[in-house]
Protein backbone atom coordinates (compact mmCIF):
# COMPACT_ATOMS: atom_id res chain seq x y z
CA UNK A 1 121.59 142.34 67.90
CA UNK A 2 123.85 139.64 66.56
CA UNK A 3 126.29 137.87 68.98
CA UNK A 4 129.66 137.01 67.95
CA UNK A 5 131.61 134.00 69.11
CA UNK A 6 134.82 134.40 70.25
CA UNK A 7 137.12 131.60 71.23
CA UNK A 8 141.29 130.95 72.07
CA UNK A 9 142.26 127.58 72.21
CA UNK A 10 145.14 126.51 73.75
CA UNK A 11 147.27 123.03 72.79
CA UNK A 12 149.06 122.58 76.55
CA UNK A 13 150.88 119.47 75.23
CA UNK A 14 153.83 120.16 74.74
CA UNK A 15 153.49 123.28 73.05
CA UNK A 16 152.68 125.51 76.05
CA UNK A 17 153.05 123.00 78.79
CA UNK A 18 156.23 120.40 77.96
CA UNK A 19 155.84 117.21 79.20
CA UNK A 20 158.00 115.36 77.29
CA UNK A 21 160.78 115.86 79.71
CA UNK A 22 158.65 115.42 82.57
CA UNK A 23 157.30 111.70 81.43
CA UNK A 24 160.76 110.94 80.43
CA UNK A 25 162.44 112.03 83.86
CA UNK A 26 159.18 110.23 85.57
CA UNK A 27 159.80 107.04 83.99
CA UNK A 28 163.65 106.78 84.62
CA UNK A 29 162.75 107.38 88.34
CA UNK A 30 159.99 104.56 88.38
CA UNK A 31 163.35 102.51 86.35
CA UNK A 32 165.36 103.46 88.97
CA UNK A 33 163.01 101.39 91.35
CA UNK A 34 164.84 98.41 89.62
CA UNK A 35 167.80 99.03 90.67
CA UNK A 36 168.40 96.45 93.71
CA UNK A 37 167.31 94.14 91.49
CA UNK A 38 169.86 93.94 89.70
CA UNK A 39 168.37 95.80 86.55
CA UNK A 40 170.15 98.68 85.33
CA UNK A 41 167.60 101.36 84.75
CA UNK A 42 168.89 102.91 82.02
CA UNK A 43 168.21 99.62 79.98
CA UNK A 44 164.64 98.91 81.72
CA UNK A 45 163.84 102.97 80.71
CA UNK A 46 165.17 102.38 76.85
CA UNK A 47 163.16 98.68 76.88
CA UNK A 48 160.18 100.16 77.83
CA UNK A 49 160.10 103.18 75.51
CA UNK A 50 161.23 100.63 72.96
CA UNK A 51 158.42 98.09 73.64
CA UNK A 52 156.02 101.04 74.14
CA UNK A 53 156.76 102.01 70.20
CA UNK A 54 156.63 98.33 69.22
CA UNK A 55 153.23 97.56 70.51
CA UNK A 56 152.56 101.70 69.04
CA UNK A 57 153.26 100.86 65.73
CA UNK A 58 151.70 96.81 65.74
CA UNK A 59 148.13 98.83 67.09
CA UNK A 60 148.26 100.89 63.86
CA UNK A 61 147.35 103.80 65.35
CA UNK A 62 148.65 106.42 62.83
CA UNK A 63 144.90 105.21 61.26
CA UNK A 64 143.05 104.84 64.00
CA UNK A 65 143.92 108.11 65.47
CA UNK A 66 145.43 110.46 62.14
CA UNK A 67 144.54 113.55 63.88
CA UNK A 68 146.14 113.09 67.60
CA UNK A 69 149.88 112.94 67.16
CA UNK A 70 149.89 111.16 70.04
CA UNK A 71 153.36 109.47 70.44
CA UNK A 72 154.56 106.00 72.00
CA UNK A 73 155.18 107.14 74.87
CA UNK A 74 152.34 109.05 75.51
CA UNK A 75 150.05 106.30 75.30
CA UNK A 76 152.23 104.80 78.30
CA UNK A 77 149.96 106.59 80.35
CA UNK A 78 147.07 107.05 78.58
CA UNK A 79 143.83 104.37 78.22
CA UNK A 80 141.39 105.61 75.58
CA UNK A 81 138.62 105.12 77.58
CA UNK A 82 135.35 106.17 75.54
């Protein structure tokens, strides 16, 4: 008797499961924490995404990782561990 493998994989981010929005609207909220500081969130939310690519991009991680298509902001919440 020969046994056949069967398998469905599933890719959850962001295909089946979006997150985008979700990390987006989580880190305006955390921004919006700034607020009686006198920091406008809206600029605090667009620094951070902009610093997040920035430090993205200076990592080289497009050759360290060429088979994640992980994004900037992804990795804001993410450590690599292992």
């Amino acid at each position: 008797m020969k046994l056949r493998a069967r398998a469905v994989l599933f890719d959850l981010d962001d295909t089946l499961v979006p997150d985008r929005e979700a990390a987006l609207a989580a880190l305006r909220a955390a921004a919006e924490l700034a607020r009686p500081l006198g920091i406008e969130p809206g600029v605090l939310a667009a620094g951070v995404r902009a610093r997040a690519r920035e430090l993205w991009r200076a990592f080289r991680t497009e050759s360290a990782f060429p088979d994640t298509r992980i994004s900037s902001w992804e990795v804001l919440y993410a450590d690599f561990r292992g």
